[in-house]
Protein backbone atom coordinates (compact mmCIF):
# COMPACT_ATOMS: atom_id res chain seq x y z
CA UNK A 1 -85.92 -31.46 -51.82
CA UNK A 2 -82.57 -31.06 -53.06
CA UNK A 3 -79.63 -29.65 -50.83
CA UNK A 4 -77.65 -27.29 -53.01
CA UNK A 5 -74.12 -25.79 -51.99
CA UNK A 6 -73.41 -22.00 -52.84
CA UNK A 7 -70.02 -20.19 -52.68
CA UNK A 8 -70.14 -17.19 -52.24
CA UNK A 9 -67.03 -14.93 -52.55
CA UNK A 10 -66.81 -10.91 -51.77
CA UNK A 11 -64.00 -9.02 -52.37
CA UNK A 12 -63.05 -6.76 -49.88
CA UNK A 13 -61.53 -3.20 -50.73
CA UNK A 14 -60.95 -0.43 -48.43
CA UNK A 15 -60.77 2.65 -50.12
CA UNK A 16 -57.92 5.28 -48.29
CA UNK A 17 -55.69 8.36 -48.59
CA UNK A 18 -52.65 9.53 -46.38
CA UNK A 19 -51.63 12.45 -45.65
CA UNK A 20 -48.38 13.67 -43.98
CA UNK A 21 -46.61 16.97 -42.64
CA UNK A 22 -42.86 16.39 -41.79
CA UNK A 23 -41.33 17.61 -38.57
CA UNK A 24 -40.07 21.09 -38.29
CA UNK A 25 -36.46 19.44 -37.00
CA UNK A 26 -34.45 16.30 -37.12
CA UNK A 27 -35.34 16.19 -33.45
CA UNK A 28 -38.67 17.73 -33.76
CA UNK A 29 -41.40 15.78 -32.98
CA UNK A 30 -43.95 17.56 -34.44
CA UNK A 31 -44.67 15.61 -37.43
CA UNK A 32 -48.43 14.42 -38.46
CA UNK A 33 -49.61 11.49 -40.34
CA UNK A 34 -53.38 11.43 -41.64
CA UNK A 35 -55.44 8.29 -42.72
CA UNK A 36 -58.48 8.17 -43.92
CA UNK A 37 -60.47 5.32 -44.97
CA UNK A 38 -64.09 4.24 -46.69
CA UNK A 39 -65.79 1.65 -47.57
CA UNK A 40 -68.80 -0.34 -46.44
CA UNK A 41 -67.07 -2.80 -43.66
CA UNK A 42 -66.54 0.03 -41.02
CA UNK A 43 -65.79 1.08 -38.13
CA UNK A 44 -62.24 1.35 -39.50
CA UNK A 45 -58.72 1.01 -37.05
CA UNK A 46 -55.71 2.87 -37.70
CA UNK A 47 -51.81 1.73 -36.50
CA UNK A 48 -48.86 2.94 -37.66
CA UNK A 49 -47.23 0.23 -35.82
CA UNK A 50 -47.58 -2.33 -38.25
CA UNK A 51 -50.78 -3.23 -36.47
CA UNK A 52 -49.08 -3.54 -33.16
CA UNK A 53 -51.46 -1.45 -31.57
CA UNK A 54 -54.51 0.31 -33.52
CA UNK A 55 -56.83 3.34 -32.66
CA UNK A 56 -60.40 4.77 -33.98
CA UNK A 57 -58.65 8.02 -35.48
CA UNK A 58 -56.73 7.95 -38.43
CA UNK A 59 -54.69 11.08 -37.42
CA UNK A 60 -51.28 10.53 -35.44
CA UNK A 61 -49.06 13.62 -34.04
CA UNK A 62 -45.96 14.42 -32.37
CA UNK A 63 -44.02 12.15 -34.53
CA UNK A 64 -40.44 12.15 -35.50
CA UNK A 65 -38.21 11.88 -38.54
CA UNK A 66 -38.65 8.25 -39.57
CA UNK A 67 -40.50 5.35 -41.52
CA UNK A 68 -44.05 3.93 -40.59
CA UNK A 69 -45.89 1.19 -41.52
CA UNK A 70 -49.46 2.08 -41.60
CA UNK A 71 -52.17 0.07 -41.42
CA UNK A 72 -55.69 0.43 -41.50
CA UNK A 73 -58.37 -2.72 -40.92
CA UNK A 74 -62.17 -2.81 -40.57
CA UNK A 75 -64.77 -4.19 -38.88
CA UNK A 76 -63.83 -7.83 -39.69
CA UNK A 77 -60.02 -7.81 -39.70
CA UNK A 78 -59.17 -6.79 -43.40
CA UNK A 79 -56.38 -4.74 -43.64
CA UNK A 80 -55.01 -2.57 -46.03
CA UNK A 81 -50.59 -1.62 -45.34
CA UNK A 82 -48.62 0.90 -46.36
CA UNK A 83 -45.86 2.92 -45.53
CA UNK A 84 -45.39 6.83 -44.67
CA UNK A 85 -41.70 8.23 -44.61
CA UNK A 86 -41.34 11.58 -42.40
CA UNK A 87 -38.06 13.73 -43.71
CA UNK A 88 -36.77 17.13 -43.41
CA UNK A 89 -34.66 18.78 -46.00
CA UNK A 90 -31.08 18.89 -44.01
CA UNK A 91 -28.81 22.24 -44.74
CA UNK A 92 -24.88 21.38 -44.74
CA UNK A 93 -22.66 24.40 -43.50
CA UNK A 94 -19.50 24.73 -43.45
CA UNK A 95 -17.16 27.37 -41.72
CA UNK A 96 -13.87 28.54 -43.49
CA UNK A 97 -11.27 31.06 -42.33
CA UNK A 98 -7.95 31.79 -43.40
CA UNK A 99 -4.82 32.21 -41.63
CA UNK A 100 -1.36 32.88 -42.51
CA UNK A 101 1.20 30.29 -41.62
């Protein structure tokens, strides 16, 4: 008998989308970010901490205005980053009168 060695290599993908819906308000916090992911190596986790801290739902609420690094990682620690930007469209007034000097 001969004693063969085999490498085997998989690639691992995760297939995802992300959706978004800003806040209402600067200081709203009423924003939403969506994840979804697929692929074969699940159950899938979802941060938006940079992996700080992870959950089984990719859907995240109450969030302000700001920048977040999503991530989302499967069963055996494969991870897939990205980042989601919340923004609101900001109105500039300005008040003139006139007086007489």
């Amino acid at each position: 008998n001969t004693l063969q060695s085999l490498e085997v290599s998989v690639e691992q993908t995760i297939s995802s989308s992300m959706n978004s819906k800003n806040p209402d308000c600067l200081d709203g916090g009423n924003g939403t970010i969506t994840l979804t992911a697929n692929g074969c190596n699940g159950p899938f986790y979802y941060s938006i901490d940079s992996g700080a801290t992870y959950q089984s739902s990719g859907t995240f609420e109450n969030l302000a205005v700001g920048t977040y690094k999503v991530r989302i990682k499967d069963a055996y620690n494969f991870a897939k980053d990205s980042i989601a930007v919340l923004s609101v469209e900001t109105a500039v007034w300005a008040v003139f009168w006139c007086r007489s000097t």
